[in-house]
N, C-alpha and C. Protein backbone atom coordinates (compact mmCIF):
# COMPACT_ATOMS: atom_id res chain seq x y z
N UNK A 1 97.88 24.35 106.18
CA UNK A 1 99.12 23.68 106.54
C UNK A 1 100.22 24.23 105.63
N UNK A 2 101.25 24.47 105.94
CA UNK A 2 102.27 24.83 105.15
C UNK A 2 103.55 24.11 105.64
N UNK A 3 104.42 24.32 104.51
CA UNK A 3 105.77 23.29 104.57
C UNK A 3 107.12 24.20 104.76
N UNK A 4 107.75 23.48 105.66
CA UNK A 4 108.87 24.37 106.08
C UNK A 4 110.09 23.20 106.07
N UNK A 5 111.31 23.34 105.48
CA UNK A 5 112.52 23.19 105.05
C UNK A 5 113.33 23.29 105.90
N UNK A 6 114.25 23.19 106.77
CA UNK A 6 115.63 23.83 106.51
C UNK A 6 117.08 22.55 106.38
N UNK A 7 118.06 22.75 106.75
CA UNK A 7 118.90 22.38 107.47
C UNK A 7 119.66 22.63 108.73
N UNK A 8 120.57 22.16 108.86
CA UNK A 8 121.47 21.86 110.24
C UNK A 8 122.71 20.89 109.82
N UNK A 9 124.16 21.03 110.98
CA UNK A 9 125.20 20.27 110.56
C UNK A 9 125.63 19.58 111.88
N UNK A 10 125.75 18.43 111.12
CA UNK A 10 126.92 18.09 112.13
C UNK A 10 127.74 17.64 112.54
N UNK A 11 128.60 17.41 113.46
CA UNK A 11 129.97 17.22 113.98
C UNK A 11 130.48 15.57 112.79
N UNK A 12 131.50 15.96 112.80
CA UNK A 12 131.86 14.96 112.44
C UNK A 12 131.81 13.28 113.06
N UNK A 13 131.61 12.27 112.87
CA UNK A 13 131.32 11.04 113.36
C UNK A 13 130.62 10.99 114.09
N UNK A 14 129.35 12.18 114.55
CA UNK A 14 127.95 12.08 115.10
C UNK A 14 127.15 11.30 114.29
N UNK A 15 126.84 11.07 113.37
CA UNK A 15 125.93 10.67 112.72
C UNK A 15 125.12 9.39 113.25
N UNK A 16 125.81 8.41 113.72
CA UNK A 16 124.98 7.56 114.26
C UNK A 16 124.85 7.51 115.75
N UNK A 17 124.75 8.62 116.36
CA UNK A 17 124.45 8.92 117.89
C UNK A 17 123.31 10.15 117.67
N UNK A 18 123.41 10.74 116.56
CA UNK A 18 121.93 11.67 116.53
C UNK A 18 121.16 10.51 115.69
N UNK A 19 121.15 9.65 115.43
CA UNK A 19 119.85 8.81 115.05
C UNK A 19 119.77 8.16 115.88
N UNK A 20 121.17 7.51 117.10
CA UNK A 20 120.33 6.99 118.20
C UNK A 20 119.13 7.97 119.14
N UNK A 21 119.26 9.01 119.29
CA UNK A 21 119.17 9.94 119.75
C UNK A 21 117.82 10.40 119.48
N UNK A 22 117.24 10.51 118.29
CA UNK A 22 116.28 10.76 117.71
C UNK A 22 115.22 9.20 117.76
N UNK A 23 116.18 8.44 117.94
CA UNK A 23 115.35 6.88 117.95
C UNK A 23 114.57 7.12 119.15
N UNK A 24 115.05 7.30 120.01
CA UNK A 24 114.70 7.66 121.52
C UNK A 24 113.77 8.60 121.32
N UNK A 25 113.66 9.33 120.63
CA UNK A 25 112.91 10.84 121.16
C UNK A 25 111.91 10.86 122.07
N UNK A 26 112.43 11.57 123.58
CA UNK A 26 111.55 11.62 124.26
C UNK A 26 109.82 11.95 124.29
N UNK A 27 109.15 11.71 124.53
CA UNK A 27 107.60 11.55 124.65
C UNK A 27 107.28 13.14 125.10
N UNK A 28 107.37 13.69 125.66
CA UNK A 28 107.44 14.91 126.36
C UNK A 28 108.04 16.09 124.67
N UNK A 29 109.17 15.52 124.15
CA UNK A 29 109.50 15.85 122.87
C UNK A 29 108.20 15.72 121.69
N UNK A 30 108.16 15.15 121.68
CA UNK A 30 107.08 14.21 120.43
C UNK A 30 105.45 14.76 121.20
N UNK A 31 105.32 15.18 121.88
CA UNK A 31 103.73 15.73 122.67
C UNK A 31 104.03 17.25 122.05
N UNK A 32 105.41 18.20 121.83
CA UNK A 32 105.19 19.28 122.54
C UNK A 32 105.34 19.74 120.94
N UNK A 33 105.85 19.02 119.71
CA UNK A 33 105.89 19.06 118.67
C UNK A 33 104.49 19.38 118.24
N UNK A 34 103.77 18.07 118.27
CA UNK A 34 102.70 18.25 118.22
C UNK A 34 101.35 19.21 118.69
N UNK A 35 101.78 19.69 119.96
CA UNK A 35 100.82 20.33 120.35
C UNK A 35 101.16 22.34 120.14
N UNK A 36 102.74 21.84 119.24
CA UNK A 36 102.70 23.43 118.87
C UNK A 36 102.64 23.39 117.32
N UNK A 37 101.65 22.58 116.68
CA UNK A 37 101.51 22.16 115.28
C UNK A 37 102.21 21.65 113.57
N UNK A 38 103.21 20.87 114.81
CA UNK A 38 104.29 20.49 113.94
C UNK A 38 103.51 18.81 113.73
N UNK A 39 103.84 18.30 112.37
CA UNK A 39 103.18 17.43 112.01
C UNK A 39 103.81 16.44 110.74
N UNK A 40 103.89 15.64 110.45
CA UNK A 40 104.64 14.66 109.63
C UNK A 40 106.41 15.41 109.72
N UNK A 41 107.16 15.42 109.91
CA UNK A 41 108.74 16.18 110.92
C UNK A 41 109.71 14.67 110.38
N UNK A 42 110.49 14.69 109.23
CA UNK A 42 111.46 14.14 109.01
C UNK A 42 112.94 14.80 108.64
N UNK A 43 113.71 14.13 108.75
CA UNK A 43 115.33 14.64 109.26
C UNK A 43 116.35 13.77 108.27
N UNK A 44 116.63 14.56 107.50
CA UNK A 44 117.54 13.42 106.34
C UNK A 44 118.87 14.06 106.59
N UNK A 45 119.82 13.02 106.47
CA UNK A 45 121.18 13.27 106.52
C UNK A 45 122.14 12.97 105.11
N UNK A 46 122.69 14.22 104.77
CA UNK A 46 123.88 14.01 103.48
C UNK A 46 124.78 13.30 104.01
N UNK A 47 125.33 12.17 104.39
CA UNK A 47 126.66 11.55 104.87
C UNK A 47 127.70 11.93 104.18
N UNK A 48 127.69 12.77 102.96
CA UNK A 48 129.14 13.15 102.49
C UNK A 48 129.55 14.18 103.33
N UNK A 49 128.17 15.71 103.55
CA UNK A 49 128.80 16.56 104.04
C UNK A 49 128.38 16.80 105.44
N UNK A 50 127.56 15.72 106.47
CA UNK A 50 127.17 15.91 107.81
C UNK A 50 126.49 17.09 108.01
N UNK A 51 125.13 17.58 106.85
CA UNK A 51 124.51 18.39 106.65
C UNK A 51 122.90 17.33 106.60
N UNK A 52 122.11 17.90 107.60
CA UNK A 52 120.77 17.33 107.85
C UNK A 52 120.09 18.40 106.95
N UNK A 53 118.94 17.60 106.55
CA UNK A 53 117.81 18.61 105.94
C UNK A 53 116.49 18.11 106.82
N UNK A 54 115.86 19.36 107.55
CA UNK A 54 114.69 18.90 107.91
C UNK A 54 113.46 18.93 107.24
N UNK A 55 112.73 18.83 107.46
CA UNK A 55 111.05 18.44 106.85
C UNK A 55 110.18 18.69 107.74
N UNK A 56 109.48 19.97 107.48
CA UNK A 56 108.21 19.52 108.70
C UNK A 56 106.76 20.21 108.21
N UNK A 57 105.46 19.69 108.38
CA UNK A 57 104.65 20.42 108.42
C UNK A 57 103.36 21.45 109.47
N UNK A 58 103.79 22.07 109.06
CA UNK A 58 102.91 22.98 110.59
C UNK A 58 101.36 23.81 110.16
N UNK A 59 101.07 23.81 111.35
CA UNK A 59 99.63 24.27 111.11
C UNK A 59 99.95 25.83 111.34
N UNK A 60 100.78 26.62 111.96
CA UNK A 60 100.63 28.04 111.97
C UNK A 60 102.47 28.28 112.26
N UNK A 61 102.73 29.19 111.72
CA UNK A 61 104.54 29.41 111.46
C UNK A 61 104.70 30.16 113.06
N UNK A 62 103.81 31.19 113.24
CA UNK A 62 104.38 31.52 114.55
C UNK A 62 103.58 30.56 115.69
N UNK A 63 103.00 29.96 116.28
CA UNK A 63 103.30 28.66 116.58
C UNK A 63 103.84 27.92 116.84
N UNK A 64 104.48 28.08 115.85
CA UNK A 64 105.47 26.90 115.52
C UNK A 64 106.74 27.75 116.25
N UNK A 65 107.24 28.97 116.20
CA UNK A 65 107.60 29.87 116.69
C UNK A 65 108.12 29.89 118.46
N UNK A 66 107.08 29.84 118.72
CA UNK A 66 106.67 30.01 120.27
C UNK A 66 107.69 28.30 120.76
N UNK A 67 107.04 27.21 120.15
CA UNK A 67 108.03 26.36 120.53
C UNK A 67 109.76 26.26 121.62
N UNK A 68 109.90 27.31 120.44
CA UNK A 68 111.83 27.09 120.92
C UNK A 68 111.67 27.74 122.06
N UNK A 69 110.20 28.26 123.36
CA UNK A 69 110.92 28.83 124.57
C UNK A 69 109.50 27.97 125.41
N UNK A 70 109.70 26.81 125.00
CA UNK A 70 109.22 25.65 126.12
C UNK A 70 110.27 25.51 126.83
N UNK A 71 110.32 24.40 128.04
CA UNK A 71 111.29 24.06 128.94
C UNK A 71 112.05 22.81 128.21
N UNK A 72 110.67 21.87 127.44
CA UNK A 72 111.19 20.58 126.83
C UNK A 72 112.10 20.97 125.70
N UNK A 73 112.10 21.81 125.39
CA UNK A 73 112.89 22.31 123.56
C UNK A 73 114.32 22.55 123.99
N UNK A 74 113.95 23.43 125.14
CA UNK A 74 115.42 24.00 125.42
C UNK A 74 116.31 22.80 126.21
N UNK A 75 115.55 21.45 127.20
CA UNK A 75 116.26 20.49 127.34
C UNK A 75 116.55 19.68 126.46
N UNK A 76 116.11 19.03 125.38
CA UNK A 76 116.45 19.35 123.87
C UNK A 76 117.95 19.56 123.19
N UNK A 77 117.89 20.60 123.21
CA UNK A 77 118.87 21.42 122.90
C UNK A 77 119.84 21.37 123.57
N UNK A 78 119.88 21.85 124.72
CA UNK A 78 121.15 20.75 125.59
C UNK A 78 121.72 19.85 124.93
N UNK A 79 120.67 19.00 125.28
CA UNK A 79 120.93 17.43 125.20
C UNK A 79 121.64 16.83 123.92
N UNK A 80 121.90 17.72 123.16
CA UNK A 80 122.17 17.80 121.50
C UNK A 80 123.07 18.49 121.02
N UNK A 81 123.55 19.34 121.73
CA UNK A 81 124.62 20.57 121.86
C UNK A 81 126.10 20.25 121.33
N UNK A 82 126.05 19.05 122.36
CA UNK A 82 127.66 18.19 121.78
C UNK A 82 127.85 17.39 120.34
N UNK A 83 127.01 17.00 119.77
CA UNK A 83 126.64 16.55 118.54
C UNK A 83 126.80 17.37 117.10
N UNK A 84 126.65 18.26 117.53
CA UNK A 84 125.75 19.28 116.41
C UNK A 84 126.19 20.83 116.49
N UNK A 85 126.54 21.74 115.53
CA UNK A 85 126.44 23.14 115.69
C UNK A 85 125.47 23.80 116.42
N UNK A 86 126.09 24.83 117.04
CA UNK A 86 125.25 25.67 117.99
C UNK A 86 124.94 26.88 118.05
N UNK A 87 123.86 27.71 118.20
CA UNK A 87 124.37 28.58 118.82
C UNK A 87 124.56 28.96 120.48
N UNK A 88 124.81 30.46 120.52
CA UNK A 88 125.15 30.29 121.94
C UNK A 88 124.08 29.51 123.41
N UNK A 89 122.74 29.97 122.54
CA UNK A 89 121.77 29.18 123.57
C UNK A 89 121.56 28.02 123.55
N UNK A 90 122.16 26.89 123.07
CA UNK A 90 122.23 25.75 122.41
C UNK A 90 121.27 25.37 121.22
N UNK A 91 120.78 26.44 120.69
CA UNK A 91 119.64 26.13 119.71
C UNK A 91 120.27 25.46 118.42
N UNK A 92 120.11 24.39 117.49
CA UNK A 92 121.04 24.31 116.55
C UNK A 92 121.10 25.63 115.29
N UNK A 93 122.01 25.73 114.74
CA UNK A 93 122.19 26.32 113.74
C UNK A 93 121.77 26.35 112.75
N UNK A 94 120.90 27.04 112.11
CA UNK A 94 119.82 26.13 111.30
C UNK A 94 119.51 27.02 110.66
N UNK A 95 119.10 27.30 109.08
CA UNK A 95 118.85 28.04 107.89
C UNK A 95 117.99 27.24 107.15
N UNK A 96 116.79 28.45 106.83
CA UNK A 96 115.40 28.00 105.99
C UNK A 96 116.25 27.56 104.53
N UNK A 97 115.31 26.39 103.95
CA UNK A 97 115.38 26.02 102.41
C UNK A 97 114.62 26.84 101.89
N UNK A 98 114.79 26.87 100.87
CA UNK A 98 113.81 27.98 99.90
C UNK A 98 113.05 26.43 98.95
N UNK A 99 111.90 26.54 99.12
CA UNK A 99 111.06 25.58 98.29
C UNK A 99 110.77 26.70 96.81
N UNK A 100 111.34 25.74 95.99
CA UNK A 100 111.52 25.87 94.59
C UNK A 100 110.34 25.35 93.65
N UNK A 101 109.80 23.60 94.22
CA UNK A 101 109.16 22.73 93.78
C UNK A 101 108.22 22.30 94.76
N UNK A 102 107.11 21.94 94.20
CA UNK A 102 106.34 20.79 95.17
C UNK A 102 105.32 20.43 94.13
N UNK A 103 104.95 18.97 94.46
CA UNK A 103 103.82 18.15 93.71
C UNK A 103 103.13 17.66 94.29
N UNK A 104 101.59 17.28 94.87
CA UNK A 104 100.62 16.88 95.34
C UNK A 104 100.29 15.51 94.94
């Protein structure tokens, strides 16, 4: 299992429509996570600078990979587009953390 980092930003006064948003997370979402070995997946938000940090753990990186060209990811992404930085395919904008630390 290995641990993967990053962030993401977003729009200004989104913040409590991507946690409604995420409250919801579709089932079809939450199956396809899982079944491309994504596993304990939390999402923290800086409210000063509307900069998310994600959290996730996966069983294989490319894998995990393959994900972003399901049908559910990319409706997803849509669905999230207006909220949040983009790029052009609506994927969010998103840059690895560099893990510095970890403790068991």
């Amino acid at each position: 299992m290995m641990r993967k980092s990053f962030k993401m930003k977003l729009y200004d006064g989104m913040a409590k429509e991507y946690e409604r948003r995420h409250n919801l997370l579709w089932d079809e979402m939450k199956e396809m996570i899982h079944a491309y070995g994504g596993h304990n997946y939390s999402i923290w938000l800086d409210e000063e600078t509307n900069v998310l940090y994600g959290y996730i753990e996966l069983e294989d990186e490319a894998l995990w990979q393959k994900s972003a060209d399901t049908e559910i990811c990319r409706r997803w992404w849509d669905y999230m587009a207006d909220i949040m930085e983009t790029n052009p395919d609506n994927s969010p904008v998103s840059a690895d953390l560099l893990k510095v630390f970890a403790l068991d």
